[in-house]
C-alpha atoms as a PDB file:
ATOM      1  CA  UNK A   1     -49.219  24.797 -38.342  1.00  0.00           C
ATOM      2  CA  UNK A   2     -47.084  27.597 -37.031  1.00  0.00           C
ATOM      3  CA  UNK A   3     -46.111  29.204 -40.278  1.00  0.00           C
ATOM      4  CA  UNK A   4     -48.884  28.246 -42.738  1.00  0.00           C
ATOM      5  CA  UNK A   5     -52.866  28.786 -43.180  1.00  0.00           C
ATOM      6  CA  UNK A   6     -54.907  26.339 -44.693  1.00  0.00           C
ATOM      7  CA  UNK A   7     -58.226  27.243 -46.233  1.00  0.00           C
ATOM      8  CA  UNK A   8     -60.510  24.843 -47.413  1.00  0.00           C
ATOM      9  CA  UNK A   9     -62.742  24.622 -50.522  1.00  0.00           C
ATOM     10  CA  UNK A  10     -65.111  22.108 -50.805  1.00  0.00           C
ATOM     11  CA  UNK A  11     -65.957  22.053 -54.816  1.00  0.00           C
ATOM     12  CA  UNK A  12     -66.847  19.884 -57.991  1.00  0.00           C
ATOM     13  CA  UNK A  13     -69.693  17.738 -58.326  1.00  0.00           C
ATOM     14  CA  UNK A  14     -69.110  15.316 -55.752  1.00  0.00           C
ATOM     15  CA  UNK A  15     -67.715  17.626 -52.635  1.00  0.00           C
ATOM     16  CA  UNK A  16     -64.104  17.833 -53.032  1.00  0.00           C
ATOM     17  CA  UNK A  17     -61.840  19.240 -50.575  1.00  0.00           C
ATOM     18  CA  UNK A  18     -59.142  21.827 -52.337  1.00  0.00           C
ATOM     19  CA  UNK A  19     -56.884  23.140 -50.164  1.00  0.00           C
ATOM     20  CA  UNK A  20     -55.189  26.272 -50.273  1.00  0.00           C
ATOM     21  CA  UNK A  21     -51.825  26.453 -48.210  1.00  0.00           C
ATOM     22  CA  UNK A  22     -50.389  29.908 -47.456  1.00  0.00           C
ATOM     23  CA  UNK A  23     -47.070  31.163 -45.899  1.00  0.00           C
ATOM     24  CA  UNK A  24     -48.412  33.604 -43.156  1.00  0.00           C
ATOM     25  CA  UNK A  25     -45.537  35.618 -43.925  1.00  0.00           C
ATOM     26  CA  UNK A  26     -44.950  35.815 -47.128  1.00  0.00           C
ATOM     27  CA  UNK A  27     -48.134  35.462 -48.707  1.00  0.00           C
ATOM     28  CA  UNK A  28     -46.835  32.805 -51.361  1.00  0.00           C
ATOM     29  CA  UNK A  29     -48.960  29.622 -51.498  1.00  0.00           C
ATOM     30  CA  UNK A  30     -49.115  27.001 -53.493  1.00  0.00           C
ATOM     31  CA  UNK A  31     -52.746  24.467 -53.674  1.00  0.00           C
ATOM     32  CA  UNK A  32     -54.093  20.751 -53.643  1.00  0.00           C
ATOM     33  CA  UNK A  33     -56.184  19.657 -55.935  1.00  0.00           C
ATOM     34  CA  UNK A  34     -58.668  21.293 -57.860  1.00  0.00           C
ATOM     35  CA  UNK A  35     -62.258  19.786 -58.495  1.00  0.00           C
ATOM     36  CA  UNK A  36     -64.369  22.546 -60.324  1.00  0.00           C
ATOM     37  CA  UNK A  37     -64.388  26.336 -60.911  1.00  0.00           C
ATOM     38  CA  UNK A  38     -64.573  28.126 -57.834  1.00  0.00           C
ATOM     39  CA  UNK A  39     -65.342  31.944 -57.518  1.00  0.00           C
ATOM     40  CA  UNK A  40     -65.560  32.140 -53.886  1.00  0.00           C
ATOM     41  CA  UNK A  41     -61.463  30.160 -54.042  1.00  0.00           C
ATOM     42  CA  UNK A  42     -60.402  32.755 -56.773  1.00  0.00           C
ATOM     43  CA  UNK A  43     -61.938  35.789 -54.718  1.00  0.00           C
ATOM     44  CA  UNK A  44     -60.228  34.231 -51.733  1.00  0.00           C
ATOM     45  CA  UNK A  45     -56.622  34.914 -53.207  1.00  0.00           C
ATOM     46  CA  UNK A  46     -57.447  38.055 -54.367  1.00  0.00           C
ATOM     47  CA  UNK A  47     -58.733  39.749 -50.960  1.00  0.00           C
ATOM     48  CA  UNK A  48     -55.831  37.880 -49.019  1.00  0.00           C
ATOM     49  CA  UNK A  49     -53.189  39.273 -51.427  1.00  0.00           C
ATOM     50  CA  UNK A  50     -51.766  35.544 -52.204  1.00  0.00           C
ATOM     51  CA  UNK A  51     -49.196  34.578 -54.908  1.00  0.00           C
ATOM     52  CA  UNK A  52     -50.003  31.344 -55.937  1.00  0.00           C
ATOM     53  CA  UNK A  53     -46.607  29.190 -56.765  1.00  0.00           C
ATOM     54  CA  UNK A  54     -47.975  25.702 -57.451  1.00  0.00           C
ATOM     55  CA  UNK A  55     -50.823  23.402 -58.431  1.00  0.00           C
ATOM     56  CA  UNK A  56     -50.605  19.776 -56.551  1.00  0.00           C
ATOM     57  CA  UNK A  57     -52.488  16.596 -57.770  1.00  0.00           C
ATOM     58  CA  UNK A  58     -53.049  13.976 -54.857  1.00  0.00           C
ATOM     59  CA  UNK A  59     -54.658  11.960 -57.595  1.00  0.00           C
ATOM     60  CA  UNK A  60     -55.854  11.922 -61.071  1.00  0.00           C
ATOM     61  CA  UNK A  61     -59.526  11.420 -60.865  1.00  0.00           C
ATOM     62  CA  UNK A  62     -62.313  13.579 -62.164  1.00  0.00           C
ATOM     63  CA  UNK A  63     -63.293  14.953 -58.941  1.00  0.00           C
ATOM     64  CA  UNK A  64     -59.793  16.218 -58.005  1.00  0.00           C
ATOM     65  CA  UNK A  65     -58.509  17.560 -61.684  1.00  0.00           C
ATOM     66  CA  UNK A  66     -61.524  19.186 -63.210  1.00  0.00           C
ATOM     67  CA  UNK A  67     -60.429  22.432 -62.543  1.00  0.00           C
ATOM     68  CA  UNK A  68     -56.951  22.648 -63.373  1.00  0.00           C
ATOM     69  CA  UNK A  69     -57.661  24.452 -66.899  1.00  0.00           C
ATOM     70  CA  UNK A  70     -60.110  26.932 -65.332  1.00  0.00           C
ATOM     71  CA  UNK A  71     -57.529  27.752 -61.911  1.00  0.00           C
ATOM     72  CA  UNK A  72     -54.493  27.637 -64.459  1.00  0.00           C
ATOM     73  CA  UNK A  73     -55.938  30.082 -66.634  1.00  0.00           C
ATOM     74  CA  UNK A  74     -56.131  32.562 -63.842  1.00  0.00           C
ATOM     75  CA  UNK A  75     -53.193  31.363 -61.915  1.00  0.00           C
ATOM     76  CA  UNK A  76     -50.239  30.363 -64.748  1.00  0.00           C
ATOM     77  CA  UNK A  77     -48.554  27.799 -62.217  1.00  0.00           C
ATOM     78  CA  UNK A  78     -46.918  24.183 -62.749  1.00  0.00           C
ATOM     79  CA  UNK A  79     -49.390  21.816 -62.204  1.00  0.00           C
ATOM     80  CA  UNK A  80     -47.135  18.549 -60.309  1.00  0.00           C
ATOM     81  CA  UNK A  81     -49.060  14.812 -60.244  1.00  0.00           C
ATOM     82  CA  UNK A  82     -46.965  11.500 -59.168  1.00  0.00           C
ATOM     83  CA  UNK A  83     -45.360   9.971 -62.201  1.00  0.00           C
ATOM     84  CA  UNK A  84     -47.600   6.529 -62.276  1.00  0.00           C
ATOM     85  CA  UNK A  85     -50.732   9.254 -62.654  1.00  0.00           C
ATOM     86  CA  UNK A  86     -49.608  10.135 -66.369  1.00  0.00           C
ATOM     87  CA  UNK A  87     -52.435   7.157 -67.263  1.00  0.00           C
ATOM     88  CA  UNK A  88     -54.997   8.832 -65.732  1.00  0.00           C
ATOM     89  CA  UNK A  89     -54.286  12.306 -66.380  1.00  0.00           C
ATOM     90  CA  UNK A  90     -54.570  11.133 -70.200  1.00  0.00           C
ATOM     91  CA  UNK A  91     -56.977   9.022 -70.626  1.00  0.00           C
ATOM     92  CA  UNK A  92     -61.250  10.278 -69.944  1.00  0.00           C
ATOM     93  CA  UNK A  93     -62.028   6.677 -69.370  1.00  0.00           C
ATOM     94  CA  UNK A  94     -59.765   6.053 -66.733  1.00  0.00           C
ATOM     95  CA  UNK A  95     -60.275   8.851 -64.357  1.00  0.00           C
ATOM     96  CA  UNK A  96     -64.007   8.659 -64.486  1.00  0.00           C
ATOM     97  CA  UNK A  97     -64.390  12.004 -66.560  1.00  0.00           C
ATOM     98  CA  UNK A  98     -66.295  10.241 -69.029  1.00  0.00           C
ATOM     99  CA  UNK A  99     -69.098   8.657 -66.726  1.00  0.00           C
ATOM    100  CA  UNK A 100     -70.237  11.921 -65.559  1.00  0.00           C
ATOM    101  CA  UNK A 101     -70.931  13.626 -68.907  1.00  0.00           C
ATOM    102  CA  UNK A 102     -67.637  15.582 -69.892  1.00  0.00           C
ATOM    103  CA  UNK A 103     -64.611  13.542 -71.051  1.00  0.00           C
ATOM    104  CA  UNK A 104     -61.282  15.458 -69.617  1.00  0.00           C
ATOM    105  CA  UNK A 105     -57.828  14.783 -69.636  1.00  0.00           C
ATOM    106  CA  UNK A 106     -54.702  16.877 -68.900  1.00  0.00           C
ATOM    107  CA  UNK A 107     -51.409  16.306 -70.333  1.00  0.00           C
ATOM    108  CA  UNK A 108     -48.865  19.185 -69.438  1.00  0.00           C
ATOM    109  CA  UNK A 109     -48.297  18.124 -65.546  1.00  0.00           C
ATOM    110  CA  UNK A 110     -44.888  17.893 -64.114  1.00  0.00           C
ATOM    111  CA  UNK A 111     -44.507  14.418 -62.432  1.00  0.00           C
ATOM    112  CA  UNK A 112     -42.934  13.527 -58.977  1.00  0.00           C
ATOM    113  CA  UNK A 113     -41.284  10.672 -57.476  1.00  0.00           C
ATOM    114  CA  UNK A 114     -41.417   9.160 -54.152  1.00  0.00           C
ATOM    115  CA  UNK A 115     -39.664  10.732 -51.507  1.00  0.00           C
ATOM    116  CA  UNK A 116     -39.261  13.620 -53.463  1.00  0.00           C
ATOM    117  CA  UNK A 117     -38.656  16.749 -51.302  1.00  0.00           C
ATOM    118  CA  UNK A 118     -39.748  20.484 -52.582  1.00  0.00           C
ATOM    119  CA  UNK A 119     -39.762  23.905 -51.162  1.00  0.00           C
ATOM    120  CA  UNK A 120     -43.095  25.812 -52.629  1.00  0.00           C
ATOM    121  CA  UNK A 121     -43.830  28.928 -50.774  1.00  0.00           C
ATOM    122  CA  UNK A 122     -41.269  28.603 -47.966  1.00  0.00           C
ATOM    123  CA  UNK A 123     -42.811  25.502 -47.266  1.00  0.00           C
ATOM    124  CA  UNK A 124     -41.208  21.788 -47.460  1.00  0.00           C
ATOM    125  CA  UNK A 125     -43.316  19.596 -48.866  1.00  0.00           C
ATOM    126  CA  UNK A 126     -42.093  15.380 -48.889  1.00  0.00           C
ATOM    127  CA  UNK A 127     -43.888  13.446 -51.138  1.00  0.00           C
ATOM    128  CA  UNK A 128     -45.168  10.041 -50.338  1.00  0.00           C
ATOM    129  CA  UNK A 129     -46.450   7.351 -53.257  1.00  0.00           C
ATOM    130  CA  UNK A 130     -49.533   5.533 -51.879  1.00  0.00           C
ATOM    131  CA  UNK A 131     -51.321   3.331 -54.474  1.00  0.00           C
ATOM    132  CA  UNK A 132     -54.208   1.618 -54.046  1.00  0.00           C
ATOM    133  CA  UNK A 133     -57.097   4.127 -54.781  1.00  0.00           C
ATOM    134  CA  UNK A 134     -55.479   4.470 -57.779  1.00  0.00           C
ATOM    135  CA  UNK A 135     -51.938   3.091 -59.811  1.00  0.00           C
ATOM    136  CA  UNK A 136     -50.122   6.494 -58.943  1.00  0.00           C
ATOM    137  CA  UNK A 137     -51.857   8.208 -56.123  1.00  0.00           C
ATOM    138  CA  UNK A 138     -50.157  10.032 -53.479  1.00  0.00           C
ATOM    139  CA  UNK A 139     -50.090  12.046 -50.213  1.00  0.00           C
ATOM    140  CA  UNK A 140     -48.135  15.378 -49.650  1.00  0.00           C
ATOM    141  CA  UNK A 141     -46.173  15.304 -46.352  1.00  0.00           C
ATOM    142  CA  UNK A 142     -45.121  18.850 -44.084  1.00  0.00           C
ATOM    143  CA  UNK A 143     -43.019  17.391 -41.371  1.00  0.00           C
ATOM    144  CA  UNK A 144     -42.570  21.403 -40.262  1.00  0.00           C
ATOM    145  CA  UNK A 145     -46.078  21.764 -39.817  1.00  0.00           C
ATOM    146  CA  UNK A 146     -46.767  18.292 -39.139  1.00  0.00           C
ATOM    147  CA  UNK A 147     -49.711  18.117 -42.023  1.00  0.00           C
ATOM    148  CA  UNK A 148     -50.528  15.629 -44.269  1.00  0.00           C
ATOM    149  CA  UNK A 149     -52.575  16.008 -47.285  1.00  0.00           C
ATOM    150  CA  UNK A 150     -54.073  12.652 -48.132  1.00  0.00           C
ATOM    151  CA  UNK A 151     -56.213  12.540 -50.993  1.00  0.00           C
ATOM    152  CA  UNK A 152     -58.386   9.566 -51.480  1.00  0.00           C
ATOM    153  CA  UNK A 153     -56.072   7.005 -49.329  1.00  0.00           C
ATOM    154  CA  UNK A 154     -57.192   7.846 -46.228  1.00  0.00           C
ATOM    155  CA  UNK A 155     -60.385   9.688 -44.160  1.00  0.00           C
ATOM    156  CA  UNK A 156     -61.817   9.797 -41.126  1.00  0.00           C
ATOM    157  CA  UNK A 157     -62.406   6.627 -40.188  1.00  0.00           C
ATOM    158  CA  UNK A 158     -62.480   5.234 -43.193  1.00  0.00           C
ATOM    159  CA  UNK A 159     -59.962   4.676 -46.477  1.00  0.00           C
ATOM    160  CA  UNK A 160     -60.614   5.293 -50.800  1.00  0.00           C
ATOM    161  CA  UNK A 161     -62.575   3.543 -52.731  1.00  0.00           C
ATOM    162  CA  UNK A 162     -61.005   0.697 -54.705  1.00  0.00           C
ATOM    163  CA  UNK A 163     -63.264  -0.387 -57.492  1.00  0.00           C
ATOM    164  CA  UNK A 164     -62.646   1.863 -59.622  1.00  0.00           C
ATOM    165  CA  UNK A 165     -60.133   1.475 -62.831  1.00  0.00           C
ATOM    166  CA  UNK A 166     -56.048   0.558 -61.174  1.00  0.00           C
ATOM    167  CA  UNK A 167     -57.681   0.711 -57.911  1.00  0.00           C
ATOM    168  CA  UNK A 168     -56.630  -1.586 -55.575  1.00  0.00           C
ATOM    169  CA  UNK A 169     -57.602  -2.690 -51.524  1.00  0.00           C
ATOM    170  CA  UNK A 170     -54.344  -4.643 -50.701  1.00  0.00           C
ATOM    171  CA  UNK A 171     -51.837  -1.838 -52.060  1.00  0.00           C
ATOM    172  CA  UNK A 172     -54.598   0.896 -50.125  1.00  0.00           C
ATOM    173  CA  UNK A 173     -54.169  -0.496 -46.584  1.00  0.00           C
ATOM    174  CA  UNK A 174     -50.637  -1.272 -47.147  1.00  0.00           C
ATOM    175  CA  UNK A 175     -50.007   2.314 -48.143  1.00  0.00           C
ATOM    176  CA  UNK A 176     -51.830   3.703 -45.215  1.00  0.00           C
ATOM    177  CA  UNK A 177     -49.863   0.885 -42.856  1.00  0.00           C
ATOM    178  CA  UNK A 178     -46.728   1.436 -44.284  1.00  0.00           C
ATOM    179  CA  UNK A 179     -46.678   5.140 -45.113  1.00  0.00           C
ATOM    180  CA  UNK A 180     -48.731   6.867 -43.441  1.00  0.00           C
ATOM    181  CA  UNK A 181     -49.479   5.211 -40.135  1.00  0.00           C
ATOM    182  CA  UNK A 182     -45.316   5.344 -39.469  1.00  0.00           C
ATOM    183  CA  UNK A 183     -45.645   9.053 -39.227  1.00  0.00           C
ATOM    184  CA  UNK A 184     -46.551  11.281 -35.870  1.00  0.00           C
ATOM    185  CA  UNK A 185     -49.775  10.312 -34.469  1.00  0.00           C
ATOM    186  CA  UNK A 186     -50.120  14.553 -33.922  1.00  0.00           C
ATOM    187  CA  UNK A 187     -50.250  15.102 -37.437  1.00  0.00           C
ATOM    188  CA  UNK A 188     -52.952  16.548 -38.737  1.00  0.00           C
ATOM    189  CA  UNK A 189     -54.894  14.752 -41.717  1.00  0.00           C
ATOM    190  CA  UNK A 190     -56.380  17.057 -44.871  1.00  0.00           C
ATOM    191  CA  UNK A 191     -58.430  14.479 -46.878  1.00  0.00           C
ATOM    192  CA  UNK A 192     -60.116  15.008 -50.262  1.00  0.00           C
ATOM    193  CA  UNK A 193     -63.491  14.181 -48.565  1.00  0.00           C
ATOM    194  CA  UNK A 194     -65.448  14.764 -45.384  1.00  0.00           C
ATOM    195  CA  UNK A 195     -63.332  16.568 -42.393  1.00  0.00           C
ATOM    196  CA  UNK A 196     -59.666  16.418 -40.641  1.00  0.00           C
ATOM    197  CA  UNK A 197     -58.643  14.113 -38.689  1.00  0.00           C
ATOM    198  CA  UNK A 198     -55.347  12.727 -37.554  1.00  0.00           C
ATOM    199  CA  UNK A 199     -52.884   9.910 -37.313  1.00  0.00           C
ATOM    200  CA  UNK A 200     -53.133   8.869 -33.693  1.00  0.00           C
ATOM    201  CA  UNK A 201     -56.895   8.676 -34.133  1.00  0.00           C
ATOM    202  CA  UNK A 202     -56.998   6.753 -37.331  1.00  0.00           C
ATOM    203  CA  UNK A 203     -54.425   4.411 -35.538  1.00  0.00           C
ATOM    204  CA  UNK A 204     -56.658   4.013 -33.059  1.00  0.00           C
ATOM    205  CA  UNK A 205     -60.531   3.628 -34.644  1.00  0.00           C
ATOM    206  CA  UNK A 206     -60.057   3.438 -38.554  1.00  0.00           C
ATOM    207  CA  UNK A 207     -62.020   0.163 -38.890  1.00  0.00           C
ATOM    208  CA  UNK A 208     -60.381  -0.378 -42.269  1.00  0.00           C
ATOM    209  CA  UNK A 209     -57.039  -0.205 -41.201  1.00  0.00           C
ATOM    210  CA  UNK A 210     -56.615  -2.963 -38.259  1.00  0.00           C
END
């Protein structure tokens, strides 16, 4: 992470991580995910002078898109989800909104592909399609900084949930096997839950991944 700064957020009802990812240089940023409202996040960009460029979705579940209208309000950026998360994005039932008391959906998201490649904030960002938690969830790749941002699909020693509504356990593992275990074991690991980790050590004690 020689040219970025990553600041973490932990908001929402259910202790989301939302990353903010800053170009040391330039101040431009761009951030991932977005549970909930979050003063001490807003204040955050403020005091550090930062010019937010993007919003990124790893996922379209409650707990990671609840506070896209609230940080977009303040922040007038493109929000960017992986195409096969347009069903959850739209529809309360299926990313859980609806279970926890306030029905939400979101329908003016710019949708990736896989293998996609961007430049936000100086910063190239390679976009990797990993379903399993959910039909379209994905992880955003920084081969320069040799950071991964991985959502729900994987965690320290453990992977997402798959009960839940186009959730699946067979596409999960293969996405972490397939994508995400093929890339340096140095990389660092930025989950939507709990703390960091990385590859080599998920390789090497993830009991859900064997």
């Amino acid at each position: 992470m020689k040219h970025i700064q990553i600041k973490n957020f932990v908001t929402g009802i259910v202790g989301t991580n939302c990353y903010i990812v800053s170009n040391i240089a330039t101040k431009e940023a761009f951030v991932v995910d977005i549970a909930g409202k979050s003063t001490p996040m807003a204040e955050y960009i403020k005091e550090e002078g930062l010019r937010i460029k993007a919003l990124f979705l790893t996922h379209g579940h409650f707990d990671h898109i609840m506070g896209i209208d609230w940080f977009t309000a303040l922040f007038p950026v493109p929000v960017y989800a992986f195409e096969e998360e347009r069903k959850l994005l739209e529809d309360a039932g299926l990313n859980a909104s609806s279970s926890y008391g306030s029905a939400y959906t979101y329908k003016q998201a710019q949708y990736i592909k896989d293998n996609e490649e961007r430049s936000v904030a100086g910063v190239k960002i390679h976009v990797l399609y990993t379903p399993g938690h959910t039909i379209g969830g994905c992880c955003y790749y920084l081969p320069e900084e040799e950071v991964l941002f991985s959502g729900d699909t994987l965690f320290k020693e453990s992977i997402g949930r798959t009960d839940l509504p186009t959730g699946s356990s067979g596409k999960l593992i293969r996405s972490v096997k397939e994508r995400l275990f093929v890339l340096p074991d140095e990389t660092a690991v930025f989950p939507g839950h709990m703390e960091t980790t990385t590859i080599g050590y998920e390789k090497a004690y993830n009991p859900f991944v064997r």
